[in-house]
C-alpha atoms as a PDB file:
ATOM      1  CA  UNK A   1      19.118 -68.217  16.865  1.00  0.00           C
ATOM      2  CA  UNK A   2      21.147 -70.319  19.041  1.00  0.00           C
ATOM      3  CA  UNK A   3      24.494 -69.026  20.721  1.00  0.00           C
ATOM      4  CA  UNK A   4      27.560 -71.084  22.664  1.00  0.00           C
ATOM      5  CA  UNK A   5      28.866 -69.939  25.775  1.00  0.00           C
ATOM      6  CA  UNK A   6      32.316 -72.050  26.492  1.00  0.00           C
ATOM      7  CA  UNK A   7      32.391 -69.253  29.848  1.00  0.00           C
ATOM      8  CA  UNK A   8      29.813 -67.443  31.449  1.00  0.00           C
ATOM      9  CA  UNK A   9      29.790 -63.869  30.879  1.00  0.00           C
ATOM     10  CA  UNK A  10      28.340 -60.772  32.636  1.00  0.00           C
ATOM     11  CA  UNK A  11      24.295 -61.196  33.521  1.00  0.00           C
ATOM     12  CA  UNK A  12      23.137 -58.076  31.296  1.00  0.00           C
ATOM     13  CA  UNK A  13      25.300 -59.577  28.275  1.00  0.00           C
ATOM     14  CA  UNK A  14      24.115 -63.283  28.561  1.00  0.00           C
ATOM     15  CA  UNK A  15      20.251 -61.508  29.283  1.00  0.00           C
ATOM     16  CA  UNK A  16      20.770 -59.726  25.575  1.00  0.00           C
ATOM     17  CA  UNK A  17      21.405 -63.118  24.088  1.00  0.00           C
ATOM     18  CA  UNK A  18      18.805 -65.014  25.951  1.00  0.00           C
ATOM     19  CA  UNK A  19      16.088 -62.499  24.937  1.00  0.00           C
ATOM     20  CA  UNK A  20      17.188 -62.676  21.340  1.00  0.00           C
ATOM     21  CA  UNK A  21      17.173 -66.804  21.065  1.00  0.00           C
ATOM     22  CA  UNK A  22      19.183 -69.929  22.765  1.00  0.00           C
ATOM     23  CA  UNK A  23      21.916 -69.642  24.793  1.00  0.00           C
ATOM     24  CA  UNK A  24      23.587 -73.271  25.636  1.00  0.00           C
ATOM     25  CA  UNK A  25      26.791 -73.661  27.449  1.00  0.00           C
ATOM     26  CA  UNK A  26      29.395 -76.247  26.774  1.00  0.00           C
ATOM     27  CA  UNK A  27      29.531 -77.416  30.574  1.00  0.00           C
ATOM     28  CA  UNK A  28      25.949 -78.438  30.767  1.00  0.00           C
ATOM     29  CA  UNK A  29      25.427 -81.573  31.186  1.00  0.00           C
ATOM     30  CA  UNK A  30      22.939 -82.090  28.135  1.00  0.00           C
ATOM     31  CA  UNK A  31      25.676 -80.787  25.511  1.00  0.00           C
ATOM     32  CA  UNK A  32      26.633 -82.575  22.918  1.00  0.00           C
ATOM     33  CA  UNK A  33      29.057 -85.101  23.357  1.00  0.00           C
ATOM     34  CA  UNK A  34      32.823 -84.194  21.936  1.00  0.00           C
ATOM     35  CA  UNK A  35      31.710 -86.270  18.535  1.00  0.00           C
ATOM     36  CA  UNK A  36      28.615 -84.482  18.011  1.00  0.00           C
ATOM     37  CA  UNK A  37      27.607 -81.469  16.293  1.00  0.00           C
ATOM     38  CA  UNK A  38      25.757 -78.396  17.438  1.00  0.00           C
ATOM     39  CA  UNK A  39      23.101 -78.568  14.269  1.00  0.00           C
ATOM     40  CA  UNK A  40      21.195 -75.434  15.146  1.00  0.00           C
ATOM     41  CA  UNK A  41      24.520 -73.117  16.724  1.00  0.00           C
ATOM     42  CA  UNK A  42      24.989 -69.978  14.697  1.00  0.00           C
ATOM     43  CA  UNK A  43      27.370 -68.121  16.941  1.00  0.00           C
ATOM     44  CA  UNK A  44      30.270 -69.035  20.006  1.00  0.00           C
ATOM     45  CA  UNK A  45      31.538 -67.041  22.730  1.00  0.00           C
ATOM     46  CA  UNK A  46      34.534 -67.074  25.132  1.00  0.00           C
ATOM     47  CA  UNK A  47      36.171 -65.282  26.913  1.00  0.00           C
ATOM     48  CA  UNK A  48      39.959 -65.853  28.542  1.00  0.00           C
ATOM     49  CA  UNK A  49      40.419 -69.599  29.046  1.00  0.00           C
ATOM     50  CA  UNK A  50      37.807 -71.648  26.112  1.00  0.00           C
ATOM     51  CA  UNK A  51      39.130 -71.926  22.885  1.00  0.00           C
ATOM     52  CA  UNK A  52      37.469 -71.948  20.047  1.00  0.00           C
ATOM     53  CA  UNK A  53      38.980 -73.947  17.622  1.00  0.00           C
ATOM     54  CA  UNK A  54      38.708 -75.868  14.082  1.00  0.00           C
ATOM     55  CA  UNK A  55      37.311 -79.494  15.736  1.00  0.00           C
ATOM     56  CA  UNK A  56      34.904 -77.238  17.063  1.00  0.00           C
ATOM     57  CA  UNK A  57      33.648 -75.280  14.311  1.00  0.00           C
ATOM     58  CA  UNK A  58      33.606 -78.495  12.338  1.00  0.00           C
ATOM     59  CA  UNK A  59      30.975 -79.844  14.498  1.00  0.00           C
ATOM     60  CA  UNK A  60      28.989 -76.734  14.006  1.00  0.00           C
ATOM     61  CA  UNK A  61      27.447 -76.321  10.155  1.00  0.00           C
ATOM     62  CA  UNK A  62      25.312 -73.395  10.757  1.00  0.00           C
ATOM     63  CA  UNK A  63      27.937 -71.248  12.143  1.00  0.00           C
ATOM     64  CA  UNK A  64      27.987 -67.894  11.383  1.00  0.00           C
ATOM     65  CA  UNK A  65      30.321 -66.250  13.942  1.00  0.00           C
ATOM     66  CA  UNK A  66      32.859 -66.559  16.822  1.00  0.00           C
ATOM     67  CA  UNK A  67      33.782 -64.049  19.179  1.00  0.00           C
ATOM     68  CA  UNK A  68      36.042 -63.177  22.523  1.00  0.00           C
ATOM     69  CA  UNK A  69      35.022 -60.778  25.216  1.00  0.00           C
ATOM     70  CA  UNK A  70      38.764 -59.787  25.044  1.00  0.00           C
ATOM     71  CA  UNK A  71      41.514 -58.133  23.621  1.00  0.00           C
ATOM     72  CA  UNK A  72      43.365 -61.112  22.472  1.00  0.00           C
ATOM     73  CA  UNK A  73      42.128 -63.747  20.404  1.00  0.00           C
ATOM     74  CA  UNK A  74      45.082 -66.196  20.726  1.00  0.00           C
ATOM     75  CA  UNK A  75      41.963 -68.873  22.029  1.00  0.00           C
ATOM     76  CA  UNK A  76      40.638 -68.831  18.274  1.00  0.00           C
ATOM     77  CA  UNK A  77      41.512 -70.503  15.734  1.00  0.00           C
ATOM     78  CA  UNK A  78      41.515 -67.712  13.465  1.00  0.00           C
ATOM     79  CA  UNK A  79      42.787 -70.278  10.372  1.00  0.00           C
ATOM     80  CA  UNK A  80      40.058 -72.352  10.727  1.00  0.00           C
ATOM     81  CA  UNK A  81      37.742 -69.201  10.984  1.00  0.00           C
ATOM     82  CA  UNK A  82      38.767 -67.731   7.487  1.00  0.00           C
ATOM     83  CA  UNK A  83      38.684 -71.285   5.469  1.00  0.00           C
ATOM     84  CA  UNK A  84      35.122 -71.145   6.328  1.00  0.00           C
ATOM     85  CA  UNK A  85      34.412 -67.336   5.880  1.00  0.00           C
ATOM     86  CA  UNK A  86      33.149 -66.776   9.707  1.00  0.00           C
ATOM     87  CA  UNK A  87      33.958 -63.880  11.100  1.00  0.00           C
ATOM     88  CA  UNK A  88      35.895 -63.104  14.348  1.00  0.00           C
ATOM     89  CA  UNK A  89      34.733 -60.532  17.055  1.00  0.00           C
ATOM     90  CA  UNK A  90      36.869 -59.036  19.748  1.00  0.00           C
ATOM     91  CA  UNK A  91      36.897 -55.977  22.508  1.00  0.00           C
ATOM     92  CA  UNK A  92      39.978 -53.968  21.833  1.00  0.00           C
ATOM     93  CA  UNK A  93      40.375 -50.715  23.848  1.00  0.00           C
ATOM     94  CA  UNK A  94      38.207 -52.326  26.498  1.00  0.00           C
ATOM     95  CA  UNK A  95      40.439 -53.219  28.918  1.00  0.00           C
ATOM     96  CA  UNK A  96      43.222 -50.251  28.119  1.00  0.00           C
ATOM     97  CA  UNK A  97      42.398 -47.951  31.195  1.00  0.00           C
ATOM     98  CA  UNK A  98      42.085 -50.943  34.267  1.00  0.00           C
ATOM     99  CA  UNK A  99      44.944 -53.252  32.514  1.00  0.00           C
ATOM    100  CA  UNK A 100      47.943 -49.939  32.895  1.00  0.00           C
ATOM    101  CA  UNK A 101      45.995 -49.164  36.362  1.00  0.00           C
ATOM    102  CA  UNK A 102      46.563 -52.883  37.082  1.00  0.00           C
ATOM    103  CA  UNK A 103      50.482 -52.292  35.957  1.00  0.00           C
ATOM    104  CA  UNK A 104      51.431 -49.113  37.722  1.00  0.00           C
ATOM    105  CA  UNK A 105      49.419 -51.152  41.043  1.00  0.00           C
ATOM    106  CA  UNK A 106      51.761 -54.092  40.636  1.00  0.00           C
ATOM    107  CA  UNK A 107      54.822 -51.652  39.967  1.00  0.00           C
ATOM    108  CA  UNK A 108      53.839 -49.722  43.356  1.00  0.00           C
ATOM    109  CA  UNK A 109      52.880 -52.419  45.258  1.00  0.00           C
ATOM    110  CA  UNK A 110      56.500 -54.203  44.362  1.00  0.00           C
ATOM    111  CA  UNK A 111      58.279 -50.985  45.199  1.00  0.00           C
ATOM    112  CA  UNK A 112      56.934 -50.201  48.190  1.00  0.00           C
ATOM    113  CA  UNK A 113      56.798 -53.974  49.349  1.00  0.00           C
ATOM    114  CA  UNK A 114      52.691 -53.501  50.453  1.00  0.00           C
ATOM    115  CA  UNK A 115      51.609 -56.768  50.664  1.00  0.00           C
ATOM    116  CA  UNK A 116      54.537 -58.059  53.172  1.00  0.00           C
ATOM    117  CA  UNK A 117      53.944 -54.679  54.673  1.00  0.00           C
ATOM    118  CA  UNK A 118      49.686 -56.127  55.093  1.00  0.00           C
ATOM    119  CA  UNK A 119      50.671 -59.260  56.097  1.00  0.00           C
ATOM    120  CA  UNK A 120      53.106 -58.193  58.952  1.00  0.00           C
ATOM    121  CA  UNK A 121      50.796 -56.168  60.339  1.00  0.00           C
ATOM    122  CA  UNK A 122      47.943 -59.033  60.124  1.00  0.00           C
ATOM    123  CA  UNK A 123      50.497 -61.363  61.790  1.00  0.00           C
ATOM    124  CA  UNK A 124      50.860 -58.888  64.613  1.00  0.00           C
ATOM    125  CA  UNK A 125      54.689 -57.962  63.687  1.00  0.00           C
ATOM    126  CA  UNK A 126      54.680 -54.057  63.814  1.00  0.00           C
ATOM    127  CA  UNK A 127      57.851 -53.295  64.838  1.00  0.00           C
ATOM    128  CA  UNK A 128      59.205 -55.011  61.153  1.00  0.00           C
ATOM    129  CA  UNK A 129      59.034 -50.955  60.646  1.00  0.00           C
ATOM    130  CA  UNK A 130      62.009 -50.967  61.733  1.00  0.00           C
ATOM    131  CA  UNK A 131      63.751 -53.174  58.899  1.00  0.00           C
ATOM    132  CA  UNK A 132      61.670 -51.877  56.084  1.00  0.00           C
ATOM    133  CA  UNK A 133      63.142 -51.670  52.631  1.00  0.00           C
ATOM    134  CA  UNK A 134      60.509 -50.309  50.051  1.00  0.00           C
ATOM    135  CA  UNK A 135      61.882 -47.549  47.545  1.00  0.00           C
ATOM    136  CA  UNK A 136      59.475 -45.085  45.079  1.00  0.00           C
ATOM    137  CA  UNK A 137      58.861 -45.083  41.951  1.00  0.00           C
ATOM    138  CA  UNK A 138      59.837 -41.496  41.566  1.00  0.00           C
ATOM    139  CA  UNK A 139      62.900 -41.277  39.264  1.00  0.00           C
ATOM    140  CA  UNK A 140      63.382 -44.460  38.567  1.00  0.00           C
ATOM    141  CA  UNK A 141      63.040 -46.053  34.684  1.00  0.00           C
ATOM    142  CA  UNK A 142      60.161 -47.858  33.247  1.00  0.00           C
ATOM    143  CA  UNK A 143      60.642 -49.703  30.022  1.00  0.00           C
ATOM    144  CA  UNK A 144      57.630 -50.256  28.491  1.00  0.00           C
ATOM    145  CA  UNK A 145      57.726 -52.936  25.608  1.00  0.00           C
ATOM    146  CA  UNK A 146      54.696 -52.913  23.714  1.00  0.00           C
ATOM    147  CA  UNK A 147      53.912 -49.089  23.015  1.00  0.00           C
ATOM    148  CA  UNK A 148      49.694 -49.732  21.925  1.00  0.00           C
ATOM    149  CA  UNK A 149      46.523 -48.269  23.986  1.00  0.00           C
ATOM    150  CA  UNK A 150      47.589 -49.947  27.281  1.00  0.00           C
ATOM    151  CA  UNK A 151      51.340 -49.532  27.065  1.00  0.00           C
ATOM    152  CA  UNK A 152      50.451 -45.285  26.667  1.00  0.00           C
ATOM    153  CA  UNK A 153      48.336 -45.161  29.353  1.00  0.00           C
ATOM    154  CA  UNK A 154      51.222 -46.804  31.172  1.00  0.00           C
ATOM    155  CA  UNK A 155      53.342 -44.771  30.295  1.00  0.00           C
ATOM    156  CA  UNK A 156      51.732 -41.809  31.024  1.00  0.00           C
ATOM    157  CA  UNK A 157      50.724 -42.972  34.304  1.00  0.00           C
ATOM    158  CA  UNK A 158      54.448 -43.077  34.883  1.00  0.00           C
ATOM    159  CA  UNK A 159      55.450 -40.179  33.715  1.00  0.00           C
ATOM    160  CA  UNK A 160      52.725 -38.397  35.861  1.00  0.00           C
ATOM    161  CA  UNK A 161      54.779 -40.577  39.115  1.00  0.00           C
ATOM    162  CA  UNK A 162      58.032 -38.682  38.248  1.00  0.00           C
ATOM    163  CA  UNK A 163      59.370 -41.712  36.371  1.00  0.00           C
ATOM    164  CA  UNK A 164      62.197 -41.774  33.362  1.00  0.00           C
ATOM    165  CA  UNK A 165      60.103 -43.872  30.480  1.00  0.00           C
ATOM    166  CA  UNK A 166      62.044 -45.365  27.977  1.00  0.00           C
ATOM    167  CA  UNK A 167      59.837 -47.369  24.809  1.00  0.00           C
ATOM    168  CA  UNK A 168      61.002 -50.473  22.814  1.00  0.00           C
ATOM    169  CA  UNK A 169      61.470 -48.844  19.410  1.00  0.00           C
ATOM    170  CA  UNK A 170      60.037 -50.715  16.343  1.00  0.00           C
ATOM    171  CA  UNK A 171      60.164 -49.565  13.022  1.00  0.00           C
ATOM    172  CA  UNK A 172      57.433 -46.436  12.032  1.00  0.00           C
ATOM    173  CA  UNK A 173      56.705 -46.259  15.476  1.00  0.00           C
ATOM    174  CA  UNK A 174      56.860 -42.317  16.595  1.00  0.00           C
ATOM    175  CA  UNK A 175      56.637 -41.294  20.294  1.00  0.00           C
ATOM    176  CA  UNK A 176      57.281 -38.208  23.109  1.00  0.00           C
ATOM    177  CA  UNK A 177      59.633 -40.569  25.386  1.00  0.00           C
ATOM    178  CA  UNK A 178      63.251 -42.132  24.448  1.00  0.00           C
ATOM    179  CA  UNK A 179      62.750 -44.705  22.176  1.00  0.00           C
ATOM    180  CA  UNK A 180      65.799 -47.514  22.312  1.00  0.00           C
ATOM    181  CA  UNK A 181      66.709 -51.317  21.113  1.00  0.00           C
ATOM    182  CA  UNK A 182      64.975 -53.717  23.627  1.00  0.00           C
ATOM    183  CA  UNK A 183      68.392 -54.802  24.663  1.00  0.00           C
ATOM    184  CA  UNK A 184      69.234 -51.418  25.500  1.00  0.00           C
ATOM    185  CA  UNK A 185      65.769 -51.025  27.511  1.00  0.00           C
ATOM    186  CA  UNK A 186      66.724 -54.207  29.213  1.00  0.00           C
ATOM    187  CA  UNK A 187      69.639 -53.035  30.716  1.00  0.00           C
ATOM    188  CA  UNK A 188      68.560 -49.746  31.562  1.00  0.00           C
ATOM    189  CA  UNK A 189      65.255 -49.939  32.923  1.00  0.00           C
ATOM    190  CA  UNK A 190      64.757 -49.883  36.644  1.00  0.00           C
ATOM    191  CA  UNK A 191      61.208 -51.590  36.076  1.00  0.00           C
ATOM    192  CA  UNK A 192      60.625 -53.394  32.450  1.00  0.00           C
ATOM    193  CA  UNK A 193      56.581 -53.729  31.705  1.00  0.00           C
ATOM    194  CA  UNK A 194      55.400 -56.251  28.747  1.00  0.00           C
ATOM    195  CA  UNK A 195      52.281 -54.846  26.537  1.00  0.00           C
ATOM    196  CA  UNK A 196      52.490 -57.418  23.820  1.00  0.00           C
ATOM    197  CA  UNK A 197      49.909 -59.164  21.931  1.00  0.00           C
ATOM    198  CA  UNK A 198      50.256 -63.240  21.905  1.00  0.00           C
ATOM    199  CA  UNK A 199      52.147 -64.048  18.534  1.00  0.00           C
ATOM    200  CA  UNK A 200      54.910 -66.216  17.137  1.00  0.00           C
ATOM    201  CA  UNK A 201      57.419 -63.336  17.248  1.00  0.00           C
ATOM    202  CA  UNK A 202      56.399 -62.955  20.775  1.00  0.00           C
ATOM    203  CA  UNK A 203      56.404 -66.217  22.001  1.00  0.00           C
ATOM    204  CA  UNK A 204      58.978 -66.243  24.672  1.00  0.00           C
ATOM    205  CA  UNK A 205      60.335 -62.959  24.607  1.00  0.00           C
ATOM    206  CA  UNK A 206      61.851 -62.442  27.185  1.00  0.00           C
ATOM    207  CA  UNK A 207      64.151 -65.387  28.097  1.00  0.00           C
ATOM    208  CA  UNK A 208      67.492 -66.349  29.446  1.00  0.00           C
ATOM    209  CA  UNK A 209      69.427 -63.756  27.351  1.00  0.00           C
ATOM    210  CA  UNK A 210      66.951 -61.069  27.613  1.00  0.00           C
ATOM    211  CA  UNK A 211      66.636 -61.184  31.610  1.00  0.00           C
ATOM    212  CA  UNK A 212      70.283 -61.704  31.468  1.00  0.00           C
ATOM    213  CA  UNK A 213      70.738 -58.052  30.010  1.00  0.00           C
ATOM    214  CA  UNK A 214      68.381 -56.695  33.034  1.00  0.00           C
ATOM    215  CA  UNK A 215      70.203 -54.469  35.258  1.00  0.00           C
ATOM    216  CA  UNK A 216      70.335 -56.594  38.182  1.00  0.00           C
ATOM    217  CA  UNK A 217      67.732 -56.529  41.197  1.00  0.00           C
ATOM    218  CA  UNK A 218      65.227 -54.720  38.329  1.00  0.00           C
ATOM    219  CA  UNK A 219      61.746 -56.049  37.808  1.00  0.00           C
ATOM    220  CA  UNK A 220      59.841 -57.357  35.202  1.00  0.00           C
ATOM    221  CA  UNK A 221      56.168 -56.699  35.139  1.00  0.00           C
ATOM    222  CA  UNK A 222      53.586 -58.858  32.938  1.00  0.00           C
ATOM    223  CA  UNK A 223      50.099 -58.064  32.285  1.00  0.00           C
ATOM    224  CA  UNK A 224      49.987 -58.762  29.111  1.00  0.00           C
ATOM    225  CA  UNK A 225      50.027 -62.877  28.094  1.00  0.00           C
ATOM    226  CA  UNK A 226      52.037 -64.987  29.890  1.00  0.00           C
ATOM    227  CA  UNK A 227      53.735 -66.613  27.008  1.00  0.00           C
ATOM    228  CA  UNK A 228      55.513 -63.646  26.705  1.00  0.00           C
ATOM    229  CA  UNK A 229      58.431 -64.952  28.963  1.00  0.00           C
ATOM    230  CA  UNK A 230      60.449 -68.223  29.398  1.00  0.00           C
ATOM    231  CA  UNK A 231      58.997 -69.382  32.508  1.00  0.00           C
ATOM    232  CA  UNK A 232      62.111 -71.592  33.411  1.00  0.00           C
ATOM    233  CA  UNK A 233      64.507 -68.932  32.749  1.00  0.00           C
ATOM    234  CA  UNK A 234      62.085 -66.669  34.835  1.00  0.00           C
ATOM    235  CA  UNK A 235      62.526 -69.120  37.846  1.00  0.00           C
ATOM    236  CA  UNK A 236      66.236 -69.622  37.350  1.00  0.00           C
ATOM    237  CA  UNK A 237      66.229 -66.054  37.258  1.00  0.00           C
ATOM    238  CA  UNK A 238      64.111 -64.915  40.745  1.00  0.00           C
ATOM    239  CA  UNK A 239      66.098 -68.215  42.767  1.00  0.00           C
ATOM    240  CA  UNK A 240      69.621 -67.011  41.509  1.00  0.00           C
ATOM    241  CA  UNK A 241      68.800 -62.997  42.756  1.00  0.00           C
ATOM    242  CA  UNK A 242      69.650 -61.305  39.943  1.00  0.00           C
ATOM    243  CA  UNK A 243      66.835 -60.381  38.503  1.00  0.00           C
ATOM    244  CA  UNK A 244      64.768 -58.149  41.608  1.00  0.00           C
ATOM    245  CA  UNK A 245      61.412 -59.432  41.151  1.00  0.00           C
ATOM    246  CA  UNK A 246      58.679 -60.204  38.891  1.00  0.00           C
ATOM    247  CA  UNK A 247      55.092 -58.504  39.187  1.00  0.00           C
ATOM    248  CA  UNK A 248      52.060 -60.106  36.815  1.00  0.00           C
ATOM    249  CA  UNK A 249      48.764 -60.832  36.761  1.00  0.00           C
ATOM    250  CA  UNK A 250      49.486 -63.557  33.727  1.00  0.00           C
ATOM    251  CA  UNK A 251      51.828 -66.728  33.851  1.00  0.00           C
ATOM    252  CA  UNK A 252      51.956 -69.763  31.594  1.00  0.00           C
ATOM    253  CA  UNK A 253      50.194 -71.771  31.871  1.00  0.00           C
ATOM    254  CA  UNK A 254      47.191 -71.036  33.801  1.00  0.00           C
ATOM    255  CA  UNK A 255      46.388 -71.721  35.901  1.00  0.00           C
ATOM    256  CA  UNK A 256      50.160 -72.416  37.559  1.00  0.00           C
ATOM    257  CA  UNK A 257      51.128 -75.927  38.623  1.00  0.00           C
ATOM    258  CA  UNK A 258      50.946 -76.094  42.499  1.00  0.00           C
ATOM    259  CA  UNK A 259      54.972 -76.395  42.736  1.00  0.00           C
ATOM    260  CA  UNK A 260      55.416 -73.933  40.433  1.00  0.00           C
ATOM    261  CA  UNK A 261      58.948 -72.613  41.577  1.00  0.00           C
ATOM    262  CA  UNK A 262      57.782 -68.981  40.662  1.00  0.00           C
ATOM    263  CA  UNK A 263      55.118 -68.891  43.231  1.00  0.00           C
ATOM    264  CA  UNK A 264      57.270 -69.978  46.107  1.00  0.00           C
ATOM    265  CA  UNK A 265      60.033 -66.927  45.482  1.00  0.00           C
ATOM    266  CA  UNK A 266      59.875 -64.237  47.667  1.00  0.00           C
ATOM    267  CA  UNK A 267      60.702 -61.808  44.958  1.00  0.00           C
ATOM    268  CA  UNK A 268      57.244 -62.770  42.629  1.00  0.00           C
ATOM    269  CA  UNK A 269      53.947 -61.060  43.314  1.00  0.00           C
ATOM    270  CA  UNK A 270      51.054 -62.793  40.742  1.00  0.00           C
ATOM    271  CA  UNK A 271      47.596 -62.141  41.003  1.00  0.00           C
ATOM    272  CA  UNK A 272      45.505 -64.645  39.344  1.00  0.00           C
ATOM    273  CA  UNK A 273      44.762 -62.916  35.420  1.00  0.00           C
ATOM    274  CA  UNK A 274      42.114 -60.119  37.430  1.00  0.00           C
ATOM    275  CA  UNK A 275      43.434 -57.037  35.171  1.00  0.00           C
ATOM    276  CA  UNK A 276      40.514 -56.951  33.473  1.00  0.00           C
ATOM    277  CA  UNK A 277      37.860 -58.398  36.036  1.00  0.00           C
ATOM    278  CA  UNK A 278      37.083 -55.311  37.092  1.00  0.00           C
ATOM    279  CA  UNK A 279      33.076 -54.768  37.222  1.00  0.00           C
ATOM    280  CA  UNK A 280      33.039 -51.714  35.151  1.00  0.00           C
ATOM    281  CA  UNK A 281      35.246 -53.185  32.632  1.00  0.00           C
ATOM    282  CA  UNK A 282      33.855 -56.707  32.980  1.00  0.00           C
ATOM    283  CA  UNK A 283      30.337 -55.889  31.472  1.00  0.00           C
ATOM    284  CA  UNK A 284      31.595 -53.507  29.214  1.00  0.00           C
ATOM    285  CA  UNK A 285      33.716 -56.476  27.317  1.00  0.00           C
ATOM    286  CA  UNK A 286      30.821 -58.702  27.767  1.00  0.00           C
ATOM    287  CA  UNK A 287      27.775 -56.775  26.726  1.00  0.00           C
ATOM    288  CA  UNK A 288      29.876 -55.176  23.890  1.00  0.00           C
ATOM    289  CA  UNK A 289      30.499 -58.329  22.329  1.00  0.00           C
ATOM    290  CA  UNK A 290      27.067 -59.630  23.080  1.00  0.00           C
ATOM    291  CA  UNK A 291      25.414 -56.462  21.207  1.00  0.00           C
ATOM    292  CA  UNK A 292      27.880 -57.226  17.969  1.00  0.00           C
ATOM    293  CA  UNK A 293      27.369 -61.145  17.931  1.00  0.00           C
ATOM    294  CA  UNK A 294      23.557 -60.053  17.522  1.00  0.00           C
ATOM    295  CA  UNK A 295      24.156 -58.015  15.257  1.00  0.00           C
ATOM    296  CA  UNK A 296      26.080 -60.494  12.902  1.00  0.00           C
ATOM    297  CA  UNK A 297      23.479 -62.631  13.279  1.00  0.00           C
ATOM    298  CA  UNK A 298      20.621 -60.178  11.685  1.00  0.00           C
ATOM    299  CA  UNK A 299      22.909 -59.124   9.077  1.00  0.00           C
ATOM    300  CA  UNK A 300      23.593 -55.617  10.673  1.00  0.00           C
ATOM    301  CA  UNK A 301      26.863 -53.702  10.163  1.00  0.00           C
ATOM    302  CA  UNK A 302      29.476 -54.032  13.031  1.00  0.00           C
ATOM    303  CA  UNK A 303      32.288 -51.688  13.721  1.00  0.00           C
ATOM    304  CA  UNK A 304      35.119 -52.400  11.724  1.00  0.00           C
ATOM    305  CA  UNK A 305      37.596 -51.944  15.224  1.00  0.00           C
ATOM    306  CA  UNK A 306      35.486 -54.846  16.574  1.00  0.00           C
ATOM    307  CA  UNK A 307      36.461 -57.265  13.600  1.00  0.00           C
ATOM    308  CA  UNK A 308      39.924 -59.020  13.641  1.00  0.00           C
ATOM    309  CA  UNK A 309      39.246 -61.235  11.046  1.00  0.00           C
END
């Protein structure tokens, strides 16, 4: 058996594959060159950032199966995948419980302004006590758009903070908050949260018209792809005031240009696509995915939740 890391993942995952065969990675400096093929690879893992796609899988003939340690799989090819009958692994669920904590931390630490807060205090200015404007969380709206696992949990975070929630409706969707148009959420929210996968309808969102429709100084939170919003009209957006902030631990692309107007505004706080980086939830995407790639490989049934295509 021999597997292709394009990232590294958690020790106790890459030990399971090790043990069972192989394990090259595409950064060493004996890989084959961009021309050549893998003869002997049977399987190829990634994680966030290497994509797996079709020139890739071309240049491997034994291939038997391609997985993320992820939720998404908007870094695969999936096309190329079915034309050759290889199936594609994934993590759903795994990162449900630390991506809403990250949410509600982003949400709380905008609200109640804690990293200028840190760094005044670092920077010896104490008595900026004195001018502080945080608010709580506590009766304002969240509109949560993207109402899976994660955007639940949110939600019921929320809800447990003494927040309003309102969901984006969608058709045969059923639910124990208000359910509302997105255009309604938009201008009625207090706090607007994206829990979207990654597809063509989803591609941009949220962009000029849709922050637009935000009541002004609200803030849109992203910890779901980056994609997800027009990143222009996101920058016209923070410079001209209107819209309050913008809290996410995703942008597009990634990682962000160093002039990246979004980075310099006052009114962003990013954190650099850690939602899931936590170590319990780490090695639990990694060494689940690990244990099912094996699997595939010595013709042993898999979960059907683990298989998107």
């Amino acid at each position: 058996m021999s597997v292709l890391l394009l990232e590294s993942l958690h020790p106790e995952a890459e030990a399971l594959l090790a043990a069972a065969g192989e394990v090259a990675r595409a950064a060493e400096p004996n890989a084959p060159g961009p021309d050549q093929p893998y003869a002997r690879l049977q399987a190829i893992l990634t994680r966030g950032r290497g994509r797996i796609d079709a020139a890739l899988m071309a240049r491997c003939p034994q291939l038997k199966v391609v997985a993320r340690s992820g939720v998404g799989v908007d870094n695969v090819d999936l096309d190329a995948a079915r034309a050759r009958g290889i199936p594609v692994l994934y993590a759903p669920g795994g990162n449900t419980a630390t991506t809403a904590e990250h949410a509600i931390a982003l949400l709380l630490a905008f609200t109640r302004r804690v990293p200028q807060c840190a760094r005044a205090v670092a920077e010896g200015r104490w008595e900026e006590r004195g001018s502080y404007a945080g608010d709580e969380a506590c009766g304002k709206k969240l509109g949560i758009v993207g109402y899976g696992a994660i955007g639940k949990r949110v939600a019921r975070i929320a809800a447990a903070l003494g927040m309003e929630v309102l969901v984006a409706e969608r058709t045969g969707m059923s639910c124990e908050h208000a359910m509302v148009p997105l255009p309604e959420l938009l201008r009625r929210a207090d706090f607007v949260s994206l829990h979207l996968p990654l597809t063509e309808a989803t591609r941009g969102l949220i962009g000029a018209a849709e922050l637009a429709l935000m009541k002004p100084g609200a803030c849109l939170i992203n910890t779901a792809r980056g994609p997800l919003v027009d990143q222009k009209a996101l920058a016209a957006a923070l410079a001209s005031g209107r819209l309050g902030g913008f809290a996410a631990d995703v942008l597009d692309p990634e990682p962000p240009a160093a002039h990246d107007p979004i980075l310099r505004s006052e009114r962003a706080l990013i954190t650099p696509h850690v939602a899931s980086l936590t170590a319990s939830t780490y090695r639990e995407l990694c060494v689940v995915t690990a244990r099912n790639v094996l699997a595939i490989l010595a013709g042993q049934p898999v979960d059907a939740r683990f298989l998107f295509a």
